[in-house]
PDB file of N, CA and C in Angstrom:
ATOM      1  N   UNK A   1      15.444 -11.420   3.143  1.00  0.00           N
ATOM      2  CA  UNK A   1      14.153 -11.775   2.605  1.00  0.00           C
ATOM      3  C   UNK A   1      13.163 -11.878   3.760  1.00  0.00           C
ATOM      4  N   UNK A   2      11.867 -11.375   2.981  1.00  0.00           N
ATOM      5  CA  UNK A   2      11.253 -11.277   4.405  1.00  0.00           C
ATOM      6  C   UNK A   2      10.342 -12.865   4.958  1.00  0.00           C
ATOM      7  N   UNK A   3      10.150 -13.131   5.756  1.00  0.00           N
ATOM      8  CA  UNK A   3       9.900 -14.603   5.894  1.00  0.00           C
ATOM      9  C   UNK A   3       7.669 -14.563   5.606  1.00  0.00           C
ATOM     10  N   UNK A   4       7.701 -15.197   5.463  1.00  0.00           N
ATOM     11  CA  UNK A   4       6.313 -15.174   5.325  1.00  0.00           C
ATOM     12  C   UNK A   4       5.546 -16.264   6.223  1.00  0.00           C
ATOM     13  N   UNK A   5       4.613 -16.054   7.039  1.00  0.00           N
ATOM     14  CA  UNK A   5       3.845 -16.980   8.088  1.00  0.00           C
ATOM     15  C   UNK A   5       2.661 -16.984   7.612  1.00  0.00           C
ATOM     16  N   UNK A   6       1.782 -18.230   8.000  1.00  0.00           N
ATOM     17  CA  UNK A   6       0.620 -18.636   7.959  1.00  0.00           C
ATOM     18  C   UNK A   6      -0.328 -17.708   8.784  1.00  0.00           C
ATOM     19  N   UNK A   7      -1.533 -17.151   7.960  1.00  0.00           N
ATOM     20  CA  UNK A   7      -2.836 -16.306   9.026  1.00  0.00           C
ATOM     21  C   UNK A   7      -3.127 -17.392  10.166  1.00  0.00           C
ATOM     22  N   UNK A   8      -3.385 -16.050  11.165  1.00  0.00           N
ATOM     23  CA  UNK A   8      -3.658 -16.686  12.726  1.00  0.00           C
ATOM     24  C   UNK A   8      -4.857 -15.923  12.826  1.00  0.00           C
ATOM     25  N   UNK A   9      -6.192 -15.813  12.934  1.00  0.00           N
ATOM     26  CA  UNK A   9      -7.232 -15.421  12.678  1.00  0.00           C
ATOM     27  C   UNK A   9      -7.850 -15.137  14.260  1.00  0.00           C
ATOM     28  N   UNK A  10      -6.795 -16.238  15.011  1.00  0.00           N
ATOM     29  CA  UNK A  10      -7.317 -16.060  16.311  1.00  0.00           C
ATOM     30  C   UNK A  10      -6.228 -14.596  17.423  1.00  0.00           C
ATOM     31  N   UNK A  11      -5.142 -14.321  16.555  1.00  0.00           N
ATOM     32  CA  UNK A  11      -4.106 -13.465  17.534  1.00  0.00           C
ATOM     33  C   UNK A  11      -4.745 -11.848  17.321  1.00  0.00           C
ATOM     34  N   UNK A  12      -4.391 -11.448  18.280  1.00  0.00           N
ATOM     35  CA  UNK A  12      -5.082  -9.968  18.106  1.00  0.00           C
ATOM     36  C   UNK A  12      -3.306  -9.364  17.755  1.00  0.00           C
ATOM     37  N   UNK A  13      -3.798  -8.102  17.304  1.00  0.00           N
ATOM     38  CA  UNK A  13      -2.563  -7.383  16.592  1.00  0.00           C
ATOM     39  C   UNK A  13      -2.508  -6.180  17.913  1.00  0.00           C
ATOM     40  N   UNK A  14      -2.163  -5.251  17.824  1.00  0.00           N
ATOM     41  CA  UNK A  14      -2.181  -3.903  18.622  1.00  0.00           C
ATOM     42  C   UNK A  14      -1.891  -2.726  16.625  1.00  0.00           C
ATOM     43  N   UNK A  15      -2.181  -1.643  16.929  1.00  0.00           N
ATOM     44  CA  UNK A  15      -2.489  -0.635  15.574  1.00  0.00           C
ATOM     45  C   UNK A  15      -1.285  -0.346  15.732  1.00  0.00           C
ATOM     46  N   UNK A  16      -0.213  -0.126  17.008  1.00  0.00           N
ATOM     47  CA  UNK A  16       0.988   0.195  16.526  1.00  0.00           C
ATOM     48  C   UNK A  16       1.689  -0.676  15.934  1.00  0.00           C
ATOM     49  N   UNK A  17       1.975  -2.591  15.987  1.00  0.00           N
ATOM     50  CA  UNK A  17       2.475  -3.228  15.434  1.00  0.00           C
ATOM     51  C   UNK A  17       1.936  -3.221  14.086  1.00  0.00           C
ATOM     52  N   UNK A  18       0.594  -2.993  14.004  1.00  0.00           N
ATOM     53  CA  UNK A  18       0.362  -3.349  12.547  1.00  0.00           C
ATOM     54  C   UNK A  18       1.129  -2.031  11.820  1.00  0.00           C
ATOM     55  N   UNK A  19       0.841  -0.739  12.043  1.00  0.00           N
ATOM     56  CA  UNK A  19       1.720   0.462  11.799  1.00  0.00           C
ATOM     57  C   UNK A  19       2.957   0.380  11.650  1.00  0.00           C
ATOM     58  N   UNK A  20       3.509  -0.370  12.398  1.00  0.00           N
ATOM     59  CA  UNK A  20       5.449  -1.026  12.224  1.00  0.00           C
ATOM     60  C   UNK A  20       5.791  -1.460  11.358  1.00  0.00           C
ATOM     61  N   UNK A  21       4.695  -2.543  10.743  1.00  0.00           N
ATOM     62  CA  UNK A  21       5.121  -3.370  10.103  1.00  0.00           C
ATOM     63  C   UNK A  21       4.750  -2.924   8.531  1.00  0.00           C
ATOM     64  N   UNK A  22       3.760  -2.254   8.390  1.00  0.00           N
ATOM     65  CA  UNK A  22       3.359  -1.706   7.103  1.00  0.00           C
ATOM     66  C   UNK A  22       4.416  -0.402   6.379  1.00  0.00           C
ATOM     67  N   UNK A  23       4.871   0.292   7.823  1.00  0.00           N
ATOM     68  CA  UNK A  23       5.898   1.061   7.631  1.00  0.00           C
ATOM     69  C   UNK A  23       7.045   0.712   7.378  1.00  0.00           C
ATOM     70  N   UNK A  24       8.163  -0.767   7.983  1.00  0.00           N
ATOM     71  CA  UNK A  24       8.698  -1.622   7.469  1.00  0.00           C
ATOM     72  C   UNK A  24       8.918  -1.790   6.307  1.00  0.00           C
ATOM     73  N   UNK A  25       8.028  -2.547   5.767  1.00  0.00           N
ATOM     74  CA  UNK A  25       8.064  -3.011   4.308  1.00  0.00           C
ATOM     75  C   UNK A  25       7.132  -2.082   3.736  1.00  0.00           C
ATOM     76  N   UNK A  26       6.154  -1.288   3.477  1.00  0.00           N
ATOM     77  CA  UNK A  26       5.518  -0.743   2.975  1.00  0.00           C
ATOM     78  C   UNK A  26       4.342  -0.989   2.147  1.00  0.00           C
ATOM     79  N   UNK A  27       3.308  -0.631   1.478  1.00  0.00           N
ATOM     80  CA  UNK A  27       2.072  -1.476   1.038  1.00  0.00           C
ATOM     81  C   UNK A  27       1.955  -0.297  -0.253  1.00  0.00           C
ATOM     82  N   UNK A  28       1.320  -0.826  -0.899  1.00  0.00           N
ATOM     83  CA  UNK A  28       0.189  -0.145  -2.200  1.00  0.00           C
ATOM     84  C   UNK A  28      -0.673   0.066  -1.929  1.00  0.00           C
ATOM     85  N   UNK A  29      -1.221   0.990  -2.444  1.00  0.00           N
ATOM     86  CA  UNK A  29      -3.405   0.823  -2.205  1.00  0.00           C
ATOM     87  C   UNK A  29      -3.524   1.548  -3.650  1.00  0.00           C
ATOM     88  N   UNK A  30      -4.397   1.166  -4.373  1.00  0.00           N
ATOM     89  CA  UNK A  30      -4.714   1.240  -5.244  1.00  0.00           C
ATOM     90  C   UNK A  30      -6.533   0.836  -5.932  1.00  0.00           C
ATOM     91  N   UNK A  31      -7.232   1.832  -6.607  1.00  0.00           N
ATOM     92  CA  UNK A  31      -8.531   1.439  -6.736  1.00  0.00           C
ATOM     93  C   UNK A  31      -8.488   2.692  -7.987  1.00  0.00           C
ATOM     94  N   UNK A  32      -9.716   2.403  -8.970  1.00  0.00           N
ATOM     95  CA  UNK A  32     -10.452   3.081  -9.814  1.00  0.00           C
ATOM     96  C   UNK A  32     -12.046   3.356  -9.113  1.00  0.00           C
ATOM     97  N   UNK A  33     -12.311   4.278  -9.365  1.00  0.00           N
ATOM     98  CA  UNK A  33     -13.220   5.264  -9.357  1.00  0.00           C
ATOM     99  C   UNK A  33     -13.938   5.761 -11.007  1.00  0.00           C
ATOM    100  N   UNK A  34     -15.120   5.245 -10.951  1.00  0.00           N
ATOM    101  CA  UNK A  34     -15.824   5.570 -12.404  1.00  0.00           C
ATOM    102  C   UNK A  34     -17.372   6.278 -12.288  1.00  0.00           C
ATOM    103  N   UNK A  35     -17.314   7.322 -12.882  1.00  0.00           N
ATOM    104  CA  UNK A  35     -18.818   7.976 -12.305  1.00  0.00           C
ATOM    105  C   UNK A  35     -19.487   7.912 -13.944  1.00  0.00           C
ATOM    106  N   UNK A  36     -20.298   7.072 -14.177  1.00  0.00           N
ATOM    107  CA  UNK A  36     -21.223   6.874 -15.474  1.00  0.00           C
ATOM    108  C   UNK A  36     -22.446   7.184 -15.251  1.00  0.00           C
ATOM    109  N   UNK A  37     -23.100   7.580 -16.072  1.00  0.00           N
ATOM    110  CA  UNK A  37     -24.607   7.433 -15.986  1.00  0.00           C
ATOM    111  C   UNK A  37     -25.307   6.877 -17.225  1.00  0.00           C
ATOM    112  N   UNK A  38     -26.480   5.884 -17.064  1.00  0.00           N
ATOM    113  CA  UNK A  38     -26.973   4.891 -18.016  1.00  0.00           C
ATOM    114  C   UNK A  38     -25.897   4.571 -18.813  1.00  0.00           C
ATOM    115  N   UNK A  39     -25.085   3.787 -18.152  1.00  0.00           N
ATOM    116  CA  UNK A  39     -24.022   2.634 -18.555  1.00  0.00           C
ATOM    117  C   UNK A  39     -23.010   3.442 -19.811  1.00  0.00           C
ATOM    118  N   UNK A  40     -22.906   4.686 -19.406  1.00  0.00           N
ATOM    119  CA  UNK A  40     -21.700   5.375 -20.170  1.00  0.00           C
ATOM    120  C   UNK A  40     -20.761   6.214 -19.052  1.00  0.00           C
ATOM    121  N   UNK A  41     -19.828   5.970 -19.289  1.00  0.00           N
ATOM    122  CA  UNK A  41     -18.435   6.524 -18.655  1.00  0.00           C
ATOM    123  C   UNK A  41     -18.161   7.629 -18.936  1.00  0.00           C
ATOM    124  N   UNK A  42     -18.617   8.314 -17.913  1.00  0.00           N
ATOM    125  CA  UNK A  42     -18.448   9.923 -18.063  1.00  0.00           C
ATOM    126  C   UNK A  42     -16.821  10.092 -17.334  1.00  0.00           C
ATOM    127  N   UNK A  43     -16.630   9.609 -16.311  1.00  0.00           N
ATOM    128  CA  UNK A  43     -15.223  10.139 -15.618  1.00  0.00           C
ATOM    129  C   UNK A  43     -14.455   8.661 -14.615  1.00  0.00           C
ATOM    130  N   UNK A  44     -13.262   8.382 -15.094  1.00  0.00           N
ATOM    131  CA  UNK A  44     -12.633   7.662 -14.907  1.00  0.00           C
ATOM    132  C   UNK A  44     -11.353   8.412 -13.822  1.00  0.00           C
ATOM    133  N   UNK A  45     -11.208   7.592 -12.646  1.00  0.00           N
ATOM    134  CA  UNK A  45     -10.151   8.039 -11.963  1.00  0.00           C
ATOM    135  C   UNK A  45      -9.673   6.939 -10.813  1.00  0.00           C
ATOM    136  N   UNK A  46      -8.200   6.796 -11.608  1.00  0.00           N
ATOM    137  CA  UNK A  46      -7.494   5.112 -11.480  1.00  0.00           C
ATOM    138  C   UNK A  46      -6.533   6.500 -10.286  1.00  0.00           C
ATOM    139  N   UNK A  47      -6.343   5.371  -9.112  1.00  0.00           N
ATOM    140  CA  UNK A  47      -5.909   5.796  -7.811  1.00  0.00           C
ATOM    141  C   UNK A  47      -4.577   5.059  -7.425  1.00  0.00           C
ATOM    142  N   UNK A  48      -3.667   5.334  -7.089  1.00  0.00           N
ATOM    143  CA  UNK A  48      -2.351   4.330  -6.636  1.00  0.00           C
ATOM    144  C   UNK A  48      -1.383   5.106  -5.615  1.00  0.00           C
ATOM    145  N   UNK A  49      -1.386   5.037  -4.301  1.00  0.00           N
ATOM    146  CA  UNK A  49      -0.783   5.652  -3.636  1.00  0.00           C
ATOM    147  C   UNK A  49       0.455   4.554  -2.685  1.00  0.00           C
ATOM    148  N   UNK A  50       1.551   5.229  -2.723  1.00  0.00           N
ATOM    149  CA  UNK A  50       2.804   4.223  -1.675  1.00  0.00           C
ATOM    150  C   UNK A  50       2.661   4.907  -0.399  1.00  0.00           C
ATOM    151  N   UNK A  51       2.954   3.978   0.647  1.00  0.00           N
ATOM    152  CA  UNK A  51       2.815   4.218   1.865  1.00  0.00           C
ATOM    153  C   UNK A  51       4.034   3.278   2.651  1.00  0.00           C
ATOM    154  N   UNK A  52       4.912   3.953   2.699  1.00  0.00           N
ATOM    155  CA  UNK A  52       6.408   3.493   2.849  1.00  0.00           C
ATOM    156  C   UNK A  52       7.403   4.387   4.511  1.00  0.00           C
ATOM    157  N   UNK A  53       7.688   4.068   5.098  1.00  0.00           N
ATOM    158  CA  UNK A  53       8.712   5.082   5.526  1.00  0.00           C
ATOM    159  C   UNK A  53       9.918   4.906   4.838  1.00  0.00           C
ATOM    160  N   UNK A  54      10.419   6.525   4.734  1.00  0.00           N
ATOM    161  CA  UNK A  54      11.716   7.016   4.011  1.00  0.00           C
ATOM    162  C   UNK A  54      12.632   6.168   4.302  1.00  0.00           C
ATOM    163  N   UNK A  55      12.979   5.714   5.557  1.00  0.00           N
ATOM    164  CA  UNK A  55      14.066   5.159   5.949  1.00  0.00           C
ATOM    165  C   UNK A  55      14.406   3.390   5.080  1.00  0.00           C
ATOM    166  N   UNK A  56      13.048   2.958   4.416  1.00  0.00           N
ATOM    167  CA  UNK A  56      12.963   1.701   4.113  1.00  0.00           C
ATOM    168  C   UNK A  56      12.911   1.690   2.350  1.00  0.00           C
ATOM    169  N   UNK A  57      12.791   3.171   1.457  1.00  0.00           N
ATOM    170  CA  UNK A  57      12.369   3.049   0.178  1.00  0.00           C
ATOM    171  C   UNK A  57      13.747   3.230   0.089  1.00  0.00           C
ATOM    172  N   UNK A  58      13.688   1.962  -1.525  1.00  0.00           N
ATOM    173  CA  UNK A  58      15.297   1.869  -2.223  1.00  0.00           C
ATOM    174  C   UNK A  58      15.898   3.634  -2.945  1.00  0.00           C
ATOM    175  N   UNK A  59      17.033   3.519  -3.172  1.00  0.00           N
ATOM    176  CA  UNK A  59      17.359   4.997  -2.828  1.00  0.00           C
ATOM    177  C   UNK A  59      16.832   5.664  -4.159  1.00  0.00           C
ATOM    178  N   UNK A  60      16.473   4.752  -5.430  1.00  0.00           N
ATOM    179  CA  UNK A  60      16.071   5.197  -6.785  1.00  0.00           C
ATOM    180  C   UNK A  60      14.620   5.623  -6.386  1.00  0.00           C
ATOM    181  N   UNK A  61      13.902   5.048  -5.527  1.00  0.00           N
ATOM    182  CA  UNK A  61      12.397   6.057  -5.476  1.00  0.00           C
ATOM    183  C   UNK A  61      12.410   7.638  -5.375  1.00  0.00           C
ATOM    184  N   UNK A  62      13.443   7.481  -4.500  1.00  0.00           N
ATOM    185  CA  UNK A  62      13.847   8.686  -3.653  1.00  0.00           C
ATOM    186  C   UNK A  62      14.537   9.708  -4.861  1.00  0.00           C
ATOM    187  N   UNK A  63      15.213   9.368  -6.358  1.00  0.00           N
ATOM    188  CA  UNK A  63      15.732  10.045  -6.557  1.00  0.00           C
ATOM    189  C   UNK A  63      17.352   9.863  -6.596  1.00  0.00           C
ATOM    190  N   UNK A  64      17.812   9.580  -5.484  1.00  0.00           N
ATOM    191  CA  UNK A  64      19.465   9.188  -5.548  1.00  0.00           C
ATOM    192  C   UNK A  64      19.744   7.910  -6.285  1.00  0.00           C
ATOM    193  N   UNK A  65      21.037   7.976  -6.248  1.00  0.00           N
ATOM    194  CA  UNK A  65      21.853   6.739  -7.226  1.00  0.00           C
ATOM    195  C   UNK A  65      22.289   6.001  -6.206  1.00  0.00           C
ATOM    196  N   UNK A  66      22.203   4.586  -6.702  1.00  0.00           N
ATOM    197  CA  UNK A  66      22.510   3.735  -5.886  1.00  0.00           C
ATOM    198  C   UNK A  66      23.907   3.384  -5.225  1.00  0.00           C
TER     199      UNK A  66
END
């Protein structure tokens, strides 16, 4: 389990640790996108992308059996 710590607002990170660690455990990003004009919804586009390394996704994402 992964341990969870309190924000330190004052520590600086380096882009490769933060890169380690997102690759590690992996993150979501996710957003909608809506292009209307005078308050009607012409085009809707809901966004959800994983950002994982291979080595860390359970083997059912991937396809194989556990």
């Amino acid at each position: 389990m992964t341990e969870i710590l309190p924000a330190d607002n004052d520590r600086n990170v380096a882009l490769v640790d933060l890169l380690d660690r997102v690759l590690a455990g992996g993150v979501v990003i996710s957003g909608d996108i809506t292009l209307s004009i005078a308050d009607v919804d012409l085009v809707v586009i809901s966004l959800r992308t994983l950002i994982s390394s291979v080595g860390s996704l359970p083997p059912d994402v991937l396809g194989g059996t556990p």
